[in-house]
C-alpha atoms as a PDB file:
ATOM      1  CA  UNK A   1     274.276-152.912-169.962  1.00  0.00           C
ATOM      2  CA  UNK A   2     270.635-152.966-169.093  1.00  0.00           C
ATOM      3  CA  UNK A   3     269.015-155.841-171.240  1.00  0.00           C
ATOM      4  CA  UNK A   4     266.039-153.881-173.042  1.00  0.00           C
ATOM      5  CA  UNK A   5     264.964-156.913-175.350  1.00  0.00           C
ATOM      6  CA  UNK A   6     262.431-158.766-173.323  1.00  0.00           C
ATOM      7  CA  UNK A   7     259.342-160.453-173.852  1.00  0.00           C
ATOM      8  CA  UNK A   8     256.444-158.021-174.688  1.00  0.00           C
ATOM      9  CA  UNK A   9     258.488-155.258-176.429  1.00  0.00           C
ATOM     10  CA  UNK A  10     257.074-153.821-179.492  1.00  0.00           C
ATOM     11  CA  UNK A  11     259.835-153.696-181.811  1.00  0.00           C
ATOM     12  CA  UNK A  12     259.895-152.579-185.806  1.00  0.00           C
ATOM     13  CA  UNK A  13     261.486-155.083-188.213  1.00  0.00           C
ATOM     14  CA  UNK A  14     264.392-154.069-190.395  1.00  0.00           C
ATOM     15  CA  UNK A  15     265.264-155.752-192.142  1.00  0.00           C
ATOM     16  CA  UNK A  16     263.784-158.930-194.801  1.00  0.00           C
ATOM     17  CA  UNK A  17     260.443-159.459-196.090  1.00  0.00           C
ATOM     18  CA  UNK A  18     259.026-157.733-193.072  1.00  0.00           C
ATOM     19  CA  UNK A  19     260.697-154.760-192.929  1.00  0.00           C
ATOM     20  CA  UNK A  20     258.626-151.915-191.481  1.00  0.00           C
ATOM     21  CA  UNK A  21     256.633-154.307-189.905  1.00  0.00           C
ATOM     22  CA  UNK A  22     255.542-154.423-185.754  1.00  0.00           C
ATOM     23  CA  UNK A  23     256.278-156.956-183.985  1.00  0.00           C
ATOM     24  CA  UNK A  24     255.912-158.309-180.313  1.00  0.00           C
ATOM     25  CA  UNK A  25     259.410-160.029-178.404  1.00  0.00           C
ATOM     26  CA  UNK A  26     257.546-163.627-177.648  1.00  0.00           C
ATOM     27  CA  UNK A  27     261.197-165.045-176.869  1.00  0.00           C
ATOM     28  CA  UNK A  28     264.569-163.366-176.406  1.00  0.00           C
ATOM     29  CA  UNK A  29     268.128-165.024-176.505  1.00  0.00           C
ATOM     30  CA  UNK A  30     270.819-162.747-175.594  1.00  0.00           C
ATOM     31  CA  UNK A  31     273.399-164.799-175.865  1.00  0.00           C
ATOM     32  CA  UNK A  32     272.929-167.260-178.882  1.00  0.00           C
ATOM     33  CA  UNK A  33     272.792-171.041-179.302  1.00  0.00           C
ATOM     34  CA  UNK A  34     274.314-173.418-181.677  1.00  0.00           C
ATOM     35  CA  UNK A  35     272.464-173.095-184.351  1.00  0.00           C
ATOM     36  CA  UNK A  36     272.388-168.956-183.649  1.00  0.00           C
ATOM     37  CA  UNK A  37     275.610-167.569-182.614  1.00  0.00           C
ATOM     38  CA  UNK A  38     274.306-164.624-181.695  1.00  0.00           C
ATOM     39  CA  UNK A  39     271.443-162.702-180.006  1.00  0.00           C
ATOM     40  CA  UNK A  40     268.233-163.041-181.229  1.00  0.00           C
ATOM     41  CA  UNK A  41     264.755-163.547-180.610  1.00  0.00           C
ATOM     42  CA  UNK A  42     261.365-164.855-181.832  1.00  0.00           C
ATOM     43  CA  UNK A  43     258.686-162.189-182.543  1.00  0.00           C
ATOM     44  CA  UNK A  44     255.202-162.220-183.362  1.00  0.00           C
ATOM     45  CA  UNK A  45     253.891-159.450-185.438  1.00  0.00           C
ATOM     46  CA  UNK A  46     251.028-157.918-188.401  1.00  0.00           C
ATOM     47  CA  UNK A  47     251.962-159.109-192.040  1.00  0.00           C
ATOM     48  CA  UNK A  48     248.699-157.976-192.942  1.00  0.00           C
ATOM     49  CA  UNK A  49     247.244-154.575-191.105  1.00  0.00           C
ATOM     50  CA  UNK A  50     243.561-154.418-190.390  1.00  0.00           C
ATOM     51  CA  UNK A  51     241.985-151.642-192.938  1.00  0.00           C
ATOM     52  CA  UNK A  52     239.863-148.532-192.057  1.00  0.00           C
ATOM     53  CA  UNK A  53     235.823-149.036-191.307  1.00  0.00           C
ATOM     54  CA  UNK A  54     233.332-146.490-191.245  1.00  0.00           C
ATOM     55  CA  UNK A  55     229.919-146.385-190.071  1.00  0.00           C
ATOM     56  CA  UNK A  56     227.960-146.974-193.693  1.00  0.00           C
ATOM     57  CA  UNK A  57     230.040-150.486-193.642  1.00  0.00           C
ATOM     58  CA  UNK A  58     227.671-153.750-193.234  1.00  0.00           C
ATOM     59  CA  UNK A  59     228.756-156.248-190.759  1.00  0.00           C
ATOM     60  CA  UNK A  60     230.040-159.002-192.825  1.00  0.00           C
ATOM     61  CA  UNK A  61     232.093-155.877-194.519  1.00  0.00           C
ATOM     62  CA  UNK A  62     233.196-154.560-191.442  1.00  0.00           C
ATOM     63  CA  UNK A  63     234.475-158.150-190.235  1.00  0.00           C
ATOM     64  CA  UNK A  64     236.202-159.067-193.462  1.00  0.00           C
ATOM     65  CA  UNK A  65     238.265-155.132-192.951  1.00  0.00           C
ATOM     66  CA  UNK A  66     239.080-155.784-189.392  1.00  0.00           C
ATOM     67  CA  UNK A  67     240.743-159.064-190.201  1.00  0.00           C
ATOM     68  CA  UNK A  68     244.461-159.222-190.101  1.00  0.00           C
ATOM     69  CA  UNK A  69     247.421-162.142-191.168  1.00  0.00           C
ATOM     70  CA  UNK A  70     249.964-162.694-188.118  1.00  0.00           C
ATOM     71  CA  UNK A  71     253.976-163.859-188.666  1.00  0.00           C
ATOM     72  CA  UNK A  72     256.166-165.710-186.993  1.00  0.00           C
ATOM     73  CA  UNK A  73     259.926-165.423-187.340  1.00  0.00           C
ATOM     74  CA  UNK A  74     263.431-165.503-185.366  1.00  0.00           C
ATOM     75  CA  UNK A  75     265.134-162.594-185.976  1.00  0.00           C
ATOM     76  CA  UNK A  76     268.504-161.587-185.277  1.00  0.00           C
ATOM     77  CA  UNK A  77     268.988-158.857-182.318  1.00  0.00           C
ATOM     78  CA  UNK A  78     270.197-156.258-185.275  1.00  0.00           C
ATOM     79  CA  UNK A  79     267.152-156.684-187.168  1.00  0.00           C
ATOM     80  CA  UNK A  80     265.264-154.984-184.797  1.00  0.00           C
ATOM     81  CA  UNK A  81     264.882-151.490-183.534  1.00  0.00           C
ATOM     82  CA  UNK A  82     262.810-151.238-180.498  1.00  0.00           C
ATOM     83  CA  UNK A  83     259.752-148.710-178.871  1.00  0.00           C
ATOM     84  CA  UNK A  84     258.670-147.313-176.218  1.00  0.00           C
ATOM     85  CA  UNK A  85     255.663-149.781-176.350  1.00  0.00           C
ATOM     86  CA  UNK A  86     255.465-153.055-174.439  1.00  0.00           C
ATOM     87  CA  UNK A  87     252.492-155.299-174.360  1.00  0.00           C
ATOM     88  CA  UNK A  88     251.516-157.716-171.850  1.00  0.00           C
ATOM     89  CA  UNK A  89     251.354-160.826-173.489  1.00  0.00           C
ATOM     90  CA  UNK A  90     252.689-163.464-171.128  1.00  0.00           C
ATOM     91  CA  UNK A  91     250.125-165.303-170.166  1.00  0.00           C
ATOM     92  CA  UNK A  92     249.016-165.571-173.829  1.00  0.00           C
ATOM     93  CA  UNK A  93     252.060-166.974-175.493  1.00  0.00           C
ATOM     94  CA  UNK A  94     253.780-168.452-172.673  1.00  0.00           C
ATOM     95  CA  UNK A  95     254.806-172.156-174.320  1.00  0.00           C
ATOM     96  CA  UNK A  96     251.948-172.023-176.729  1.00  0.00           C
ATOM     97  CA  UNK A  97     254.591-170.452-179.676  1.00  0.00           C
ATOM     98  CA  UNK A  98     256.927-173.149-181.182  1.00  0.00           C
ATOM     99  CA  UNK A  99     258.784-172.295-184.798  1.00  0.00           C
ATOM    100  CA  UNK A 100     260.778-175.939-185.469  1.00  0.00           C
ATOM    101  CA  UNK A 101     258.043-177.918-186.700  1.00  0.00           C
ATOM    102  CA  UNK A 102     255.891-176.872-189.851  1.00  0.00           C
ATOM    103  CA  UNK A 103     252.789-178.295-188.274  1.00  0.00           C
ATOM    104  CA  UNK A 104     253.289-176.607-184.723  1.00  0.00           C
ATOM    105  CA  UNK A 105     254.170-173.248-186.183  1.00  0.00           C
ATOM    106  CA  UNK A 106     250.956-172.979-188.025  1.00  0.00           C
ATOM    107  CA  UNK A 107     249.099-173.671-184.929  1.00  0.00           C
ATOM    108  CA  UNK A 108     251.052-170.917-183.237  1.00  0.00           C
ATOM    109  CA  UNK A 109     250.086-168.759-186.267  1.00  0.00           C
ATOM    110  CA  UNK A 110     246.831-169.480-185.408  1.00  0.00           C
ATOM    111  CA  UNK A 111     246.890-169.152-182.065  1.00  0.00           C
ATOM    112  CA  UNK A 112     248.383-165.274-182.614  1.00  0.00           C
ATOM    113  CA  UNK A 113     245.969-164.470-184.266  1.00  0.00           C
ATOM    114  CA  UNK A 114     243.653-165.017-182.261  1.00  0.00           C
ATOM    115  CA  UNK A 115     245.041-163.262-179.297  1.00  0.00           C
ATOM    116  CA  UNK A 116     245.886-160.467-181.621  1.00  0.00           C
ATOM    117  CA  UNK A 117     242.252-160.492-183.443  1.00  0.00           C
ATOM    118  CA  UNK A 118     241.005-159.966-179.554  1.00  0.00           C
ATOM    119  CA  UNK A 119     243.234-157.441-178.962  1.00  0.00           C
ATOM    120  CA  UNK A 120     242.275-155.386-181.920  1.00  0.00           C
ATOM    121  CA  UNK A 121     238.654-155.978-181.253  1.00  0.00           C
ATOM    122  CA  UNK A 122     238.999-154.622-177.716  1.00  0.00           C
ATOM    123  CA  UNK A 123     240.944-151.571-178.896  1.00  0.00           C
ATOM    124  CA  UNK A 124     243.585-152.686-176.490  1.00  0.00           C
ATOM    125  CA  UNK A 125     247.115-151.222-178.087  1.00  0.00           C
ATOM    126  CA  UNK A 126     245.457-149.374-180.244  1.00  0.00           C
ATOM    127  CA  UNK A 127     248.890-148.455-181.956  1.00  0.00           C
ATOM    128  CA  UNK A 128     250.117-151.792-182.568  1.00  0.00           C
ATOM    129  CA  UNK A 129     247.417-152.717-185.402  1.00  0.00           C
ATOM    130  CA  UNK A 130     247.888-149.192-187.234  1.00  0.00           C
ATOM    131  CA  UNK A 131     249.702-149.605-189.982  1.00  0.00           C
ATOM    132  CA  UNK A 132     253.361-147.608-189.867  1.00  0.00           C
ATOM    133  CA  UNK A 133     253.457-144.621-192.281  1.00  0.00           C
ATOM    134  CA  UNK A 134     256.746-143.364-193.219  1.00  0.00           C
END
């Protein structure tokens, strides 16, 4: 079977709080561990969408609209339905995301955002930070 779960694949969340959510495959475990029998995979996605600006919109307006609020969360392999989409995000995330300690995963939450915030900024992905409509 050809493994289509990797890191950098836009997926949609199913499932939970975050359900209808995107989300980006930062680490994939096919196989499970033993605390996770079973496939899974941490993702970092948009809790928070950035909103529409226009052109009348000050600055300080605009900025506060473009914002957006990153998760982080380890979610089982069918909790996930994946796109077409990938995004190249290895070099960003590569070691810098860790979930087990409080302290280190708001760091990491920080840390997406950031890369995300450029992302946006640059109108890189542009259908990543739209929010889904269904």
């Amino acid at each position: 079977m050809v493994k289509f779960l990797k890191a950098g694949r836009v997926v949609i969340m199913l499932q939970g709080r975050m359900a209808g959510k995107k989300a980006v495959i930062v680490q994939n475990s096919d196989t499970g561990n033993k605390e996770r029998p079973y496939g899974h995979c941490v993702v970092a996605g948009i809790e928070k969408y950035p909103r529409q600006i226009t052109k009348r919109m000050s600055k300080k307006k605009i900025a506060l609209r473009s914002a957006l609020k990153p998760f982080i969360k380890v979610v089982n392999h069918r909790h996930l339905m994946p796109t077409r989409y990938n995004m190249d995000m290895g070099a960003e995330f590569k070691g810098k995301i860790s979930i087990s300690d409080p302290t280190k995963r708001t760091a990491s939450k920080r840390n997406v955002k950031k890369v995300f915030q450029q992302r946006f900024n640059a109108a890189k992905n542009k259908w990543f930070f739209q929010k889904l409509r269904f």
